[in-house]
N, C-alpha and C. Protein backbone atom coordinates (compact mmCIF):
# COMPACT_ATOMS: atom_id res chain seq x y z
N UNK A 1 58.00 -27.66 0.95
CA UNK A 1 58.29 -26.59 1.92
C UNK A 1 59.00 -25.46 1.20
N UNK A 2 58.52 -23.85 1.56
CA UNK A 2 59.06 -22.80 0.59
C UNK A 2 60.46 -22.62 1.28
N UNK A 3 61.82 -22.00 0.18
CA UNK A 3 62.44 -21.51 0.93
C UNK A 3 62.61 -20.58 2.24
N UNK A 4 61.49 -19.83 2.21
CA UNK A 4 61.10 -18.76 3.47
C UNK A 4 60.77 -19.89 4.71
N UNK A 5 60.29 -20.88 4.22
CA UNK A 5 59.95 -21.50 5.95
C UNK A 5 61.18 -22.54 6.06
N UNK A 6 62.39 -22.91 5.01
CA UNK A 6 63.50 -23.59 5.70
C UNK A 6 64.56 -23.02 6.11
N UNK A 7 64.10 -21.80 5.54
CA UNK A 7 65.29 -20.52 6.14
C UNK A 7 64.65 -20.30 7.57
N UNK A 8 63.50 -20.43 8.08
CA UNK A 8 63.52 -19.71 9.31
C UNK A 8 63.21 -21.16 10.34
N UNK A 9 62.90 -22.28 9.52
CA UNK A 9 63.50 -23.30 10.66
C UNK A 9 64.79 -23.28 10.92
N UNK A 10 66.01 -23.16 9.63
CA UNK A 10 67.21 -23.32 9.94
C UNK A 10 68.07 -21.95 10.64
N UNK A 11 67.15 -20.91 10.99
CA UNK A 11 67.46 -19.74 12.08
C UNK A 11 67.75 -20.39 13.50
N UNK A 12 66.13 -20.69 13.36
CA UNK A 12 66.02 -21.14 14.66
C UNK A 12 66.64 -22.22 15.49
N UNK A 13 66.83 -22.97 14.47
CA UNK A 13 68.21 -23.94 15.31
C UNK A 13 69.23 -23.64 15.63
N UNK A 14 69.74 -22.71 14.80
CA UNK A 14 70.94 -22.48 14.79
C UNK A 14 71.27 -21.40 15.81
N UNK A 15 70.53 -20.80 16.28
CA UNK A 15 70.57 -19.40 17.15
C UNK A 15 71.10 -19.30 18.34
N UNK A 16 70.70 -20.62 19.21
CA UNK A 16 70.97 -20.94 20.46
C UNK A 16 72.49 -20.70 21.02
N UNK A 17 72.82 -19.16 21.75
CA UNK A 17 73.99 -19.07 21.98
C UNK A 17 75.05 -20.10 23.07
N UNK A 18 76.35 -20.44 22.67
CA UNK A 18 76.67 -21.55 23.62
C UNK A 18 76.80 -21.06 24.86
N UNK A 19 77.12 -19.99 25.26
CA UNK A 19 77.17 -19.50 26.46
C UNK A 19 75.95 -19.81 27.68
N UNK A 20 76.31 -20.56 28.52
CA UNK A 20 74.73 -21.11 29.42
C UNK A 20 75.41 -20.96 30.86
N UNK A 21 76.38 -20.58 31.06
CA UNK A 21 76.67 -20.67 32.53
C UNK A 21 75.86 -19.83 33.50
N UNK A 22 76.07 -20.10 34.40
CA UNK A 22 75.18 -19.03 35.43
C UNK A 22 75.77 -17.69 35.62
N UNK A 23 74.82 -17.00 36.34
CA UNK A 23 75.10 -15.38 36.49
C UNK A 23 76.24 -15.34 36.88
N UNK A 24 76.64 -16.18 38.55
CA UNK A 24 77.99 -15.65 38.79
C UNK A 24 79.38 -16.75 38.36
N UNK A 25 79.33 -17.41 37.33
CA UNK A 25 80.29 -17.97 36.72
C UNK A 25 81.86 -17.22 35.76
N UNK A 26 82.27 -16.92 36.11
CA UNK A 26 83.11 -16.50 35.27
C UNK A 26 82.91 -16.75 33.65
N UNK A 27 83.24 -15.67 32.76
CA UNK A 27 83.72 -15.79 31.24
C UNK A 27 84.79 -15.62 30.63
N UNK A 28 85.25 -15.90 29.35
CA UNK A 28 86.66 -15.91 28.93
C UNK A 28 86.51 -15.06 28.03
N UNK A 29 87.77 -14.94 27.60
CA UNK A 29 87.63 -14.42 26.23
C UNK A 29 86.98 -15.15 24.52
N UNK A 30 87.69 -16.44 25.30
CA UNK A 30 87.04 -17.25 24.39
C UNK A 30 85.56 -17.13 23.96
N UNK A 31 84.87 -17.18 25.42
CA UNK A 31 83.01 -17.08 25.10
C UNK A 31 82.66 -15.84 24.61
N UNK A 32 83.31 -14.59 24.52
CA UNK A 32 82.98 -13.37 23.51
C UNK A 32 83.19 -13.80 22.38
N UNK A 33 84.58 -14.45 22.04
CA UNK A 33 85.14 -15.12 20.68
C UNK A 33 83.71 -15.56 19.68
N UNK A 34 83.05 -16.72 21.51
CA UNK A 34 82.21 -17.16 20.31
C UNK A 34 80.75 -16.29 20.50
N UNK A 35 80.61 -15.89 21.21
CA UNK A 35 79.41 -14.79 21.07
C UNK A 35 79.08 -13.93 19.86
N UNK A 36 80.34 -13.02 19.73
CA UNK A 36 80.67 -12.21 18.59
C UNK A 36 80.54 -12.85 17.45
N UNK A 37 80.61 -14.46 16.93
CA UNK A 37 80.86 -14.91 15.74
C UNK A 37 79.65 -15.11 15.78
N UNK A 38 78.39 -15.95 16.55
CA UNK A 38 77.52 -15.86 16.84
C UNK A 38 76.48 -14.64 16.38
N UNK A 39 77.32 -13.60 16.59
CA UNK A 39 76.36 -12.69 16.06
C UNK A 39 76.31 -12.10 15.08
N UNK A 40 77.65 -12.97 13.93
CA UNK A 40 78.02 -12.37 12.32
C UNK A 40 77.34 -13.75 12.15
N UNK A 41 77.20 -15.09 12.24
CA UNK A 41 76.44 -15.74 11.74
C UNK A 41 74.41 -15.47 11.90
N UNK A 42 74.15 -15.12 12.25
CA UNK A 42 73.21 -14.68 12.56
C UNK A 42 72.65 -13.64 11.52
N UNK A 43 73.40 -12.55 11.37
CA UNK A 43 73.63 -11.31 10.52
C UNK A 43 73.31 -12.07 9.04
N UNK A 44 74.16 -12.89 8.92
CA UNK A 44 74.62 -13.81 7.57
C UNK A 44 73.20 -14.42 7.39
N UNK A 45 72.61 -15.21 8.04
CA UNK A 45 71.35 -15.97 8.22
C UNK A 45 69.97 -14.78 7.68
N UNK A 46 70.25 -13.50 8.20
CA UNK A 46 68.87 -12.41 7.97
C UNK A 46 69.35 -12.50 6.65
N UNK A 47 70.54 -11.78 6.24
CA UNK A 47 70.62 -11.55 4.71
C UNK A 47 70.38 -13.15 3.68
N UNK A 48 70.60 -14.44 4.04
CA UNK A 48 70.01 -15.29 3.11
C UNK A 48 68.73 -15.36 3.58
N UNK A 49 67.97 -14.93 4.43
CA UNK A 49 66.43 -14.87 4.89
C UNK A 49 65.63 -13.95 3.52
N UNK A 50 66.33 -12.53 3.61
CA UNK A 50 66.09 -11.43 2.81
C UNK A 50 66.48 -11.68 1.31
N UNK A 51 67.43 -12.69 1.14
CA UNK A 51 67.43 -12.63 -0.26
C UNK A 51 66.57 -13.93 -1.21
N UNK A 52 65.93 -14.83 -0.39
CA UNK A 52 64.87 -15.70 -0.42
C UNK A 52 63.97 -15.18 -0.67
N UNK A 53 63.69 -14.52 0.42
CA UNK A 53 62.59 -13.71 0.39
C UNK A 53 62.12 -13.14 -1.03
N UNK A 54 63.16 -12.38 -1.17
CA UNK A 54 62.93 -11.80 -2.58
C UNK A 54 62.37 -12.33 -3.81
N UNK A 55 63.00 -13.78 -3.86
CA UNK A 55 63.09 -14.51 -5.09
C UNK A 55 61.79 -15.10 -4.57
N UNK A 56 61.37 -15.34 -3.55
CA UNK A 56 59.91 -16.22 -3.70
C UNK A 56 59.01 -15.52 -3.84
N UNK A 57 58.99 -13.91 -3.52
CA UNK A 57 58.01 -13.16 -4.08
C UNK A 57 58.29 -12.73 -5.45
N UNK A 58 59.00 -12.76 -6.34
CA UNK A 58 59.19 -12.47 -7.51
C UNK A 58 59.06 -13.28 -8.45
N UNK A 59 59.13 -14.58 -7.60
CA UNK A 59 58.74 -15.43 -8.60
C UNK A 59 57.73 -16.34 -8.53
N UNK A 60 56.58 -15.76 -7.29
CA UNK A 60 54.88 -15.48 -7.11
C UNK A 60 54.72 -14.88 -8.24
N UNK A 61 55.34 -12.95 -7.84
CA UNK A 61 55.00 -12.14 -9.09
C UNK A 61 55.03 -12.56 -10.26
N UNK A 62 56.06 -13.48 -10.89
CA UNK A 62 55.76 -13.47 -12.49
C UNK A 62 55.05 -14.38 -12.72
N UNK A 63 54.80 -15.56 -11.99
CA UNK A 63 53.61 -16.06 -12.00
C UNK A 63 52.35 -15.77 -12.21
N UNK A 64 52.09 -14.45 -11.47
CA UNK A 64 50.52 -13.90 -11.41
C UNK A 64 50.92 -13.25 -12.44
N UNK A 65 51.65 -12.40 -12.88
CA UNK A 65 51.97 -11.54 -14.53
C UNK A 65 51.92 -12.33 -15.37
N UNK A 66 52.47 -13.70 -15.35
CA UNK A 66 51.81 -14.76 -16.85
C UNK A 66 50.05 -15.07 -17.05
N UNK A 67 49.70 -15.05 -15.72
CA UNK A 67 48.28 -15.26 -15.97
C UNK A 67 47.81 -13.74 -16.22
N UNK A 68 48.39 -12.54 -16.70
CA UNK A 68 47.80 -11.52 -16.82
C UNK A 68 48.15 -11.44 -18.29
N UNK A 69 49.03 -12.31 -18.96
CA UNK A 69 49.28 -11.79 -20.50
C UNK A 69 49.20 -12.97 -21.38
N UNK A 70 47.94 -13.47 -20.89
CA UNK A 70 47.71 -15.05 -21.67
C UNK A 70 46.86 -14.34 -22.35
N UNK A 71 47.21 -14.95 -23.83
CA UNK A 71 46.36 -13.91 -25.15
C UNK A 71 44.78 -14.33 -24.80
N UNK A 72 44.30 -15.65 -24.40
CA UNK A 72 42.99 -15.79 -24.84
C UNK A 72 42.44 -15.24 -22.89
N UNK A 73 41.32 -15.60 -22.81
CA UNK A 73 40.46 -15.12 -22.26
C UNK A 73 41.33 -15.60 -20.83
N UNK A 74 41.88 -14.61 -20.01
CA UNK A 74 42.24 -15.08 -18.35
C UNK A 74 41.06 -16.10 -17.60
N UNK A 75 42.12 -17.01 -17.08
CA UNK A 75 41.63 -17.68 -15.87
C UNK A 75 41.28 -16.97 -14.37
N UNK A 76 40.05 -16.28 -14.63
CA UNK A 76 40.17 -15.41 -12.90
C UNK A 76 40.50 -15.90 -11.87
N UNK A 77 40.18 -17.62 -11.54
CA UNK A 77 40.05 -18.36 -10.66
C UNK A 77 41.70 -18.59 -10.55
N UNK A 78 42.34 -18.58 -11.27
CA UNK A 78 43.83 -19.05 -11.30
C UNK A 78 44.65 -17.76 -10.77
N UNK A 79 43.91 -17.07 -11.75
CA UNK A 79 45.04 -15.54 -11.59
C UNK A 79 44.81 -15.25 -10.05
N UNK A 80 43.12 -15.34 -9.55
CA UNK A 80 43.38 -14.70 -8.05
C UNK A 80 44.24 -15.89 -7.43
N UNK A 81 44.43 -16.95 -7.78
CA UNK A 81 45.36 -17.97 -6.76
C UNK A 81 46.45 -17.39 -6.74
N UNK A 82 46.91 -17.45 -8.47
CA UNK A 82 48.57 -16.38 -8.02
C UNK A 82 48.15 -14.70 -7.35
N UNK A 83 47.66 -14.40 -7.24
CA UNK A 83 47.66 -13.16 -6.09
C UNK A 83 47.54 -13.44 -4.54
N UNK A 84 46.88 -14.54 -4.77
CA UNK A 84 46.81 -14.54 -2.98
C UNK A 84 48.24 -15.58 -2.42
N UNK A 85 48.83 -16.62 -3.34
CA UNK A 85 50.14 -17.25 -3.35
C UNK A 85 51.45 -15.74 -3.17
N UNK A 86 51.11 -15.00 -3.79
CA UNK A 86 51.80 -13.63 -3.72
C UNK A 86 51.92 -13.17 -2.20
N UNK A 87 50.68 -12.91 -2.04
CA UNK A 87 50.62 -12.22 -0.92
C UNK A 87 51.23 -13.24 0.25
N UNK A 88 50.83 -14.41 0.13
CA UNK A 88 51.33 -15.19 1.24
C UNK A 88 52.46 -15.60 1.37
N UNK A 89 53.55 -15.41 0.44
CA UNK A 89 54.72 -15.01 0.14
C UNK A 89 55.26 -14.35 0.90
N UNK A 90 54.80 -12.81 0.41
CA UNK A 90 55.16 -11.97 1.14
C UNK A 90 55.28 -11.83 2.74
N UNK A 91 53.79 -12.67 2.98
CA UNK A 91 53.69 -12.30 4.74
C UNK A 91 54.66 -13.65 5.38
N UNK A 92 55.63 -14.32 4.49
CA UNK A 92 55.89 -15.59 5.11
C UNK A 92 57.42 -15.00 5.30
N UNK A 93 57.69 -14.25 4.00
CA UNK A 93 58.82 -13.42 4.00
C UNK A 93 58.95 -12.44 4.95
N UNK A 94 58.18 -11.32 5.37
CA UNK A 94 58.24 -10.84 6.12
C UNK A 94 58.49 -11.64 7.79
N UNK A 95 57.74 -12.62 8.11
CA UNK A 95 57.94 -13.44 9.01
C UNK A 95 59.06 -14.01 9.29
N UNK A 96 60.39 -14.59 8.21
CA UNK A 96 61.10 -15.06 8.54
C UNK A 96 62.08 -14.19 9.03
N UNK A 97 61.90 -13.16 8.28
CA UNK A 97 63.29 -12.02 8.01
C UNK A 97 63.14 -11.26 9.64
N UNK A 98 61.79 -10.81 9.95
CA UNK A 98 61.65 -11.01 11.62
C UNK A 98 61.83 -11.76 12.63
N UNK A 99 61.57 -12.99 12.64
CA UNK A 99 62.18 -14.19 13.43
C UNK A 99 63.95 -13.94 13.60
N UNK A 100 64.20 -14.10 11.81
CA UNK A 100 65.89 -13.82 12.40
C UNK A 100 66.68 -12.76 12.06
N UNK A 101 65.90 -11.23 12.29
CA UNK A 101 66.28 -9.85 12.84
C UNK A 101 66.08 -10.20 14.58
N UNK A 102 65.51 -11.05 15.04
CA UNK A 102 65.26 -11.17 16.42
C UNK A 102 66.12 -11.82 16.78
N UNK A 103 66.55 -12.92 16.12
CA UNK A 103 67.78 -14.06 16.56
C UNK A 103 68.69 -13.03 16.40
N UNK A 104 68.74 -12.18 15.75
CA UNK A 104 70.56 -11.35 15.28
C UNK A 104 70.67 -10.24 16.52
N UNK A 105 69.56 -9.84 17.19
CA UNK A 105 69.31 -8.56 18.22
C UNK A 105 69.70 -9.37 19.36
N UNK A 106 69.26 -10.78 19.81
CA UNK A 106 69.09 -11.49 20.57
C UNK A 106 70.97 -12.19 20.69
N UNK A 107 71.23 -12.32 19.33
CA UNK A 107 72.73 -12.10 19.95
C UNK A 107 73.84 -11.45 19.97
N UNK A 108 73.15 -10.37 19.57
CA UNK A 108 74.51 -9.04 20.00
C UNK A 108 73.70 -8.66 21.45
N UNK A 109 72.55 -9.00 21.71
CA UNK A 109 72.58 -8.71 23.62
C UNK A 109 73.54 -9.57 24.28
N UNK A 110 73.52 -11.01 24.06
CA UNK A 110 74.17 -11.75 24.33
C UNK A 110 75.87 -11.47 24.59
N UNK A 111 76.56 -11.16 23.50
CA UNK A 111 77.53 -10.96 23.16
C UNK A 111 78.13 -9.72 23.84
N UNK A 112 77.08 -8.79 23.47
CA UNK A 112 77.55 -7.38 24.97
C UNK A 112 77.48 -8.02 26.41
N UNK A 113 76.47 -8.36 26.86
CA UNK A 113 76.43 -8.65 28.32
C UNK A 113 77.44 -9.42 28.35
N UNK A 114 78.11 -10.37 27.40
CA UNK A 114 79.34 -11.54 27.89
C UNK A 114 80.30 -10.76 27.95
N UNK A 115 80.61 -9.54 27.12
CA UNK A 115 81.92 -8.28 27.10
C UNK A 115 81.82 -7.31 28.26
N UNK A 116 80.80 -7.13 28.93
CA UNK A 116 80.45 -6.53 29.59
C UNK A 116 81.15 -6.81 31.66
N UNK A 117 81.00 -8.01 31.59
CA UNK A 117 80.80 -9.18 31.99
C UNK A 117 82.44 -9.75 32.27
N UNK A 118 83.32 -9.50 31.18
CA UNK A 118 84.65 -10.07 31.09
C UNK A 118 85.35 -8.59 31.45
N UNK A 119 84.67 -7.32 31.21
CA UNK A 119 85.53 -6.13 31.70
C UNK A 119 85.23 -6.11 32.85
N UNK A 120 84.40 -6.35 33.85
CA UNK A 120 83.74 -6.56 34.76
C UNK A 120 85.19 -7.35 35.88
N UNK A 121 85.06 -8.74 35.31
CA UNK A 121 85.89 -9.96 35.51
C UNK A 121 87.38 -9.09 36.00
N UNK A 122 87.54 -8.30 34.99
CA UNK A 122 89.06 -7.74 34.69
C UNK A 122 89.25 -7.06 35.84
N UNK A 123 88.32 -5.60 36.01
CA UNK A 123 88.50 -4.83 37.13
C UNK A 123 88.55 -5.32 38.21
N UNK A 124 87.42 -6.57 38.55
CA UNK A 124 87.92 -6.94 39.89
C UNK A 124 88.73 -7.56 40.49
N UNK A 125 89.44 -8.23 39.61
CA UNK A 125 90.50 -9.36 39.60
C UNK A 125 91.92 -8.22 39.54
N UNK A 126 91.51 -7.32 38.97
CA UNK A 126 93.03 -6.58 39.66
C UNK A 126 93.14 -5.62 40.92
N UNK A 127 91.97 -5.53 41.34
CA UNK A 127 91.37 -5.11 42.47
C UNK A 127 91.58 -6.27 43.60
N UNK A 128 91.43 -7.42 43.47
CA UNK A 128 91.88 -8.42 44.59
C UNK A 128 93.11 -8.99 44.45
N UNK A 129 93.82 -8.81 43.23
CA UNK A 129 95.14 -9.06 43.50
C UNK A 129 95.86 -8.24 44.76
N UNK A 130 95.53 -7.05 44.71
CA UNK A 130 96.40 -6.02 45.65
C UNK A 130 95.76 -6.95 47.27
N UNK A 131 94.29 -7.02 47.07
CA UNK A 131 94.14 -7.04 48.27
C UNK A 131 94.96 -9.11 49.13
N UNK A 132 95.15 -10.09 47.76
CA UNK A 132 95.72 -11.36 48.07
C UNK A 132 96.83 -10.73 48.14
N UNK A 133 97.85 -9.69 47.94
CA UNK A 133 98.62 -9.59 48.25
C UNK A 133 99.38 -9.00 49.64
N UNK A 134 98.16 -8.72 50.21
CA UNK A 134 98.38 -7.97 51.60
C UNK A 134 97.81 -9.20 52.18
N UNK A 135 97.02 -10.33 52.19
CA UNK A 135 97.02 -11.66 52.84
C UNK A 135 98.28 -12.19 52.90
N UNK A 136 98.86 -12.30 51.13
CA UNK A 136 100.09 -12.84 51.42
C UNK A 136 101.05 -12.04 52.63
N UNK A 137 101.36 -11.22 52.79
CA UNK A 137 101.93 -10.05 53.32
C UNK A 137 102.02 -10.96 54.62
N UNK A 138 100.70 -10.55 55.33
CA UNK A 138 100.12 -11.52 56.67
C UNK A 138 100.48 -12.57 57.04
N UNK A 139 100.41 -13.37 55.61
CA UNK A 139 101.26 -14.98 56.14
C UNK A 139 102.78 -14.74 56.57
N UNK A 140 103.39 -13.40 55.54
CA UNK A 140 105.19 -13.87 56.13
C UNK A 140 105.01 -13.22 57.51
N UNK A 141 104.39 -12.35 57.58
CA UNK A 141 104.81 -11.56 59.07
C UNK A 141 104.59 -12.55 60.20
N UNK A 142 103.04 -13.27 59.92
CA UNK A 142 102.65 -14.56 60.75
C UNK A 142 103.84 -15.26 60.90
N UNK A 143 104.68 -15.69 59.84
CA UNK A 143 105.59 -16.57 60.25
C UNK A 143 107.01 -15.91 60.85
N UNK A 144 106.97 -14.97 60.47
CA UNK A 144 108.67 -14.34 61.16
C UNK A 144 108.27 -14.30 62.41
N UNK A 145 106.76 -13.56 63.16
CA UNK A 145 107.23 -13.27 64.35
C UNK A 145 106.56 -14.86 65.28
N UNK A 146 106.56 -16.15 64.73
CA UNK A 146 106.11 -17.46 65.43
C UNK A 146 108.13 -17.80 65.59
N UNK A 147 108.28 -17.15 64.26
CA UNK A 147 109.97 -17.45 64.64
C UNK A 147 110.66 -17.11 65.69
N UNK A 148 110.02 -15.61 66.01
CA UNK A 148 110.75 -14.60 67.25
C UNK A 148 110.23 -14.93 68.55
N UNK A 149 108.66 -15.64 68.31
CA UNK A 149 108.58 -16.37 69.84
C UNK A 149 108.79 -17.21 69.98
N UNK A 150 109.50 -18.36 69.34
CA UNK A 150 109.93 -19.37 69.95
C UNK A 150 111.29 -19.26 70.96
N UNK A 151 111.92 -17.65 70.47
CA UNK A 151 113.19 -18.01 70.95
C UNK A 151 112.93 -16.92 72.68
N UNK A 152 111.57 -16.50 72.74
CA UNK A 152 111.20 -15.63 73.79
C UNK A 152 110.58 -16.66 74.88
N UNK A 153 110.29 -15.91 75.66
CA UNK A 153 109.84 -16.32 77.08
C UNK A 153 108.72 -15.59 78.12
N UNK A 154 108.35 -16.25 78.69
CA UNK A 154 107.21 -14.92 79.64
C UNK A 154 106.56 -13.68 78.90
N UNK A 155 106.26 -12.26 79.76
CA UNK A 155 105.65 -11.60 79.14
C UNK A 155 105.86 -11.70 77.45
N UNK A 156 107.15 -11.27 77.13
CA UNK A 156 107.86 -10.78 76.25
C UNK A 156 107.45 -12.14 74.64
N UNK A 157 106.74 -12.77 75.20
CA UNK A 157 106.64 -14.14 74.20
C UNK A 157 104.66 -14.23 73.95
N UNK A 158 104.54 -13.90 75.42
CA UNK A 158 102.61 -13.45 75.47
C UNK A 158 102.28 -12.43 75.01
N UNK A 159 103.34 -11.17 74.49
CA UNK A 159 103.23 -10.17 73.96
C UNK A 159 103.42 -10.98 72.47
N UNK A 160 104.17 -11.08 71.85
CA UNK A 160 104.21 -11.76 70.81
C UNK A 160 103.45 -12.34 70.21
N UNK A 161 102.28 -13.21 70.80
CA UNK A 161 101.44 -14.37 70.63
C UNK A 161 100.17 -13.46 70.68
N UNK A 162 100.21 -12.49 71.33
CA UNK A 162 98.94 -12.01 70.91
C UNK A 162 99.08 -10.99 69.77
N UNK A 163 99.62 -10.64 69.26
CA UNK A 163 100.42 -10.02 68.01
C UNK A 163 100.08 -10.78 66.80
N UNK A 164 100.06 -12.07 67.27
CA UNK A 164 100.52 -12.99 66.44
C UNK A 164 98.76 -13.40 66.13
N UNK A 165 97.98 -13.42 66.73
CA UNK A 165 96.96 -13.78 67.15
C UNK A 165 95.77 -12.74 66.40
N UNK A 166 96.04 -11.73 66.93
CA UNK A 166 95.54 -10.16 66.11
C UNK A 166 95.47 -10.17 64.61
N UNK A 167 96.96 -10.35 64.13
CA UNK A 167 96.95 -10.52 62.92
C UNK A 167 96.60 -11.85 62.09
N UNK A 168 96.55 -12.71 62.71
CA UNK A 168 95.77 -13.74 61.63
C UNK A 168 94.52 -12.97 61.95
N UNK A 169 93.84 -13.06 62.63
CA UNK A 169 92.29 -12.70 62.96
C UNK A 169 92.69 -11.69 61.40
N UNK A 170 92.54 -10.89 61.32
CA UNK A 170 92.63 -9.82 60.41
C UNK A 170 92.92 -10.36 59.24
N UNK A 171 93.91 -11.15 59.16
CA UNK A 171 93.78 -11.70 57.90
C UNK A 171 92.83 -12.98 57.58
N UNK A 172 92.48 -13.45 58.50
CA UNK A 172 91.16 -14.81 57.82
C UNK A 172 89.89 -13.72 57.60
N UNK A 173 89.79 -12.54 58.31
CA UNK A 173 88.88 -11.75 57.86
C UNK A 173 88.71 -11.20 56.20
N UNK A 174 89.93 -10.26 56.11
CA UNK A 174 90.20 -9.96 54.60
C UNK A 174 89.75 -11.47 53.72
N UNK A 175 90.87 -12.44 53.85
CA UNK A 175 90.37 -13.90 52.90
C UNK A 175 89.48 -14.23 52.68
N UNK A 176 88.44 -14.07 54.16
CA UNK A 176 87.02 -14.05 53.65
C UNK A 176 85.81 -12.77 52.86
N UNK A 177 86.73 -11.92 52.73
CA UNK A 177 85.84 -11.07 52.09
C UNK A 177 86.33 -11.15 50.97
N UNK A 178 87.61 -11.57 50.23
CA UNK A 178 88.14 -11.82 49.34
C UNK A 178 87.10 -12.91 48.59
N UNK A 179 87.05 -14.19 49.20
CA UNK A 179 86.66 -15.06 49.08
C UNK A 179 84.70 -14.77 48.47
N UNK A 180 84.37 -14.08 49.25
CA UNK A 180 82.76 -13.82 49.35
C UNK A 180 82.59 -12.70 47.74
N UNK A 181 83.47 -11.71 47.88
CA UNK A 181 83.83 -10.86 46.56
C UNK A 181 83.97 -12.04 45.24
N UNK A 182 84.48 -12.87 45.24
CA UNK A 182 84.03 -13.73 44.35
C UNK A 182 82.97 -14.58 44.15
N UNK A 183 82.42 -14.73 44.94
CA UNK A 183 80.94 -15.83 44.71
C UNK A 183 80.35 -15.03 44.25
N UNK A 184 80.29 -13.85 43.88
CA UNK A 184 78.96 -12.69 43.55
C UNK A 184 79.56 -12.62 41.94
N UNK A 185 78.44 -12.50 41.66
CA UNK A 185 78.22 -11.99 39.91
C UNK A 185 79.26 -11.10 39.50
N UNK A 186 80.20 -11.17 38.63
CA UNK A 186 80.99 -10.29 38.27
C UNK A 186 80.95 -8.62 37.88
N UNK A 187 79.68 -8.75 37.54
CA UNK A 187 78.64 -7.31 37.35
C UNK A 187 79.09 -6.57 38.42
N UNK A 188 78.62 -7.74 39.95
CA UNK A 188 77.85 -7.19 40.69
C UNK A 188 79.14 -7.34 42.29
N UNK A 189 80.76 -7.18 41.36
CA UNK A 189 81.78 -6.98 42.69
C UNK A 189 81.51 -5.94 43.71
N UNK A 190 81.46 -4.82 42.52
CA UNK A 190 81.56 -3.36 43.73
C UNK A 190 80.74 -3.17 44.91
N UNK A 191 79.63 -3.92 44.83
CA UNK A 191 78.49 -3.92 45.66
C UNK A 191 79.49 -4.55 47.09
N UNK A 192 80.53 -5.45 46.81
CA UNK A 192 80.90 -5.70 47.85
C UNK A 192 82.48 -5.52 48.18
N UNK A 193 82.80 -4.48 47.53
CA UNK A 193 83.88 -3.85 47.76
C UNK A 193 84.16 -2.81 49.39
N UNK A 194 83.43 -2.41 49.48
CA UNK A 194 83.13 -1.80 50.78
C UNK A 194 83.81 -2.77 51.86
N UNK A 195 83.42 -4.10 51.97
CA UNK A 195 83.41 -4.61 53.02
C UNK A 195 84.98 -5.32 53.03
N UNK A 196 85.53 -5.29 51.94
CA UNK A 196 87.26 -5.85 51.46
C UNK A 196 87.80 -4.23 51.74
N UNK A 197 87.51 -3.79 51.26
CA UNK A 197 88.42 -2.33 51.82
C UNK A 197 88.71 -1.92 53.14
N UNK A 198 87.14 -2.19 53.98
CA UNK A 198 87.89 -2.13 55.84
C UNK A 198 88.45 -3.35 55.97
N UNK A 199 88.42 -4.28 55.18
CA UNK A 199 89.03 -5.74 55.95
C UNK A 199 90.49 -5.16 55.69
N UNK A 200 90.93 -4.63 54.45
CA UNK A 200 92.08 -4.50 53.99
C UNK A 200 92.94 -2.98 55.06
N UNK A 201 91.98 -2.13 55.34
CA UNK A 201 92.20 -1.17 56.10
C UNK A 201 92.74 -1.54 57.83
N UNK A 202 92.02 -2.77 58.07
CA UNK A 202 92.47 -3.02 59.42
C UNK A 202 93.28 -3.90 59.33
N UNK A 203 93.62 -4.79 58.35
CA UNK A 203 95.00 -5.46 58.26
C UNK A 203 95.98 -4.93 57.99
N UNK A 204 96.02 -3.64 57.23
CA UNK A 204 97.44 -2.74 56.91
C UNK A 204 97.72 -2.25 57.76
N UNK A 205 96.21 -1.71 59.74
CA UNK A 205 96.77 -0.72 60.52
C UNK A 205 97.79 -2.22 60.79
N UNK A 206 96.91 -3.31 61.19
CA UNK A 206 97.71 -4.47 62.14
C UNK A 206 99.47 -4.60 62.03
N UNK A 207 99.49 -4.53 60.25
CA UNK A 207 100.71 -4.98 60.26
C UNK A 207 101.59 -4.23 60.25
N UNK A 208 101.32 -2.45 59.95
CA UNK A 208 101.89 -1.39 60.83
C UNK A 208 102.46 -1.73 62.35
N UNK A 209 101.38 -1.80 62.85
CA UNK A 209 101.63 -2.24 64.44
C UNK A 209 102.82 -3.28 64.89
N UNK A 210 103.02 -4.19 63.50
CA UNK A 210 103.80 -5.30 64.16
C UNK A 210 105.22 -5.23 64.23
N UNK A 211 105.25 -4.55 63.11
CA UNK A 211 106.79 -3.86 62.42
C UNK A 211 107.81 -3.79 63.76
């Protein structure tokens, strides 16, 4: 087996990025870590592809150049073998060094979409902090004013309770858009940002109101 075809079996094994989770799975930093290295080994792999390459056509070439400076009468039958061993060289070389220019393209896509992907992660996650924090918000108010009706009575306690009542509603709403904002592809938060912003809009009038 020539070096050109164990260089581009040993591409091809090696290529397979570890990253396999699904679209809307979260990524770390770690999986760029290894994406990115992924894609200097790869890099590393074309250039020993390319420098194989070289040496197996060059040393086709001096092959077919010895059968060109043999003093007595050339072997035609030989010499065209080393020319066409040449050529097939070449096209085997060319082949590998393409296979893994494709593995090396194939993982710097990789490696962007995972960076892509983790800035993605970032923006929205500080985008729902504000909004878990106006849930949290909801829970103390929920509980101060269950405090203030226990010690009430009649209207003044049915006023309370529906107060009390209003604002959870409003907040299991937000939680669930909170909640739904995460099952979606990290790409693909903003698409459902809209629908956390009125949740968040009618829980801030609510807890205005309760003050």
């Amino acid at each position: 087996m020539s070096r050109i075809i164990r260089v581009t079996m040993f591409g091809i094994c090696s290529s397979a990025i570890a990253v396999s989770a699904g679209c809307n799975q979260d990524v770390t930093r770690e999986d760029l870590s290894d994406a990115r290295q992924e894609v200097i080994e790869e890099r590393q792999e074309t250039q020993v592809a390319r420098q194989d390459a070289q040496e197996e056509i060059n040393e086709e070439r001096n092959e077919t150049e010895a059968e060109r400076q043999k003093v007595m009468r050339p072997n035609f039958d030989e010499l065209n073998e080393e020319q066409r061993e040449t050529q097939e060289a070449r096209e085997e070389a060319n082949e590998a060094i393409a296979e893994e220019e494709q593995e090396t393209r194939e993982a710097e896509q990789e490696a962007n979409q995972i960076e892509a992907k983790l800035k993605a992660q970032q923006s929205r996650d500080a985008y729902l902090k504000q909004a878990q924090a106006q849930v949290h918000e909801a829970e103390l108010r929920i509980e101060a004013l269950e405090e203030k009706a226990d010690n009430l009575e009649g209207a003044a306690k049915d006023a309370i309770e529906v107060q009390i009542e209003e604002l959870h509603d409003h907040q299991e709403r937000l939680q669930e858009e909170i909640d739904d904002m995460k099952s979606v592809d990290a790409l693909k938060w903003q698409s459902k940002q809209a629908e956390v912003e009125t949740a968040k809009q009618a829980l801030a009038k609510e807890l205005a109101e309760t003050k």
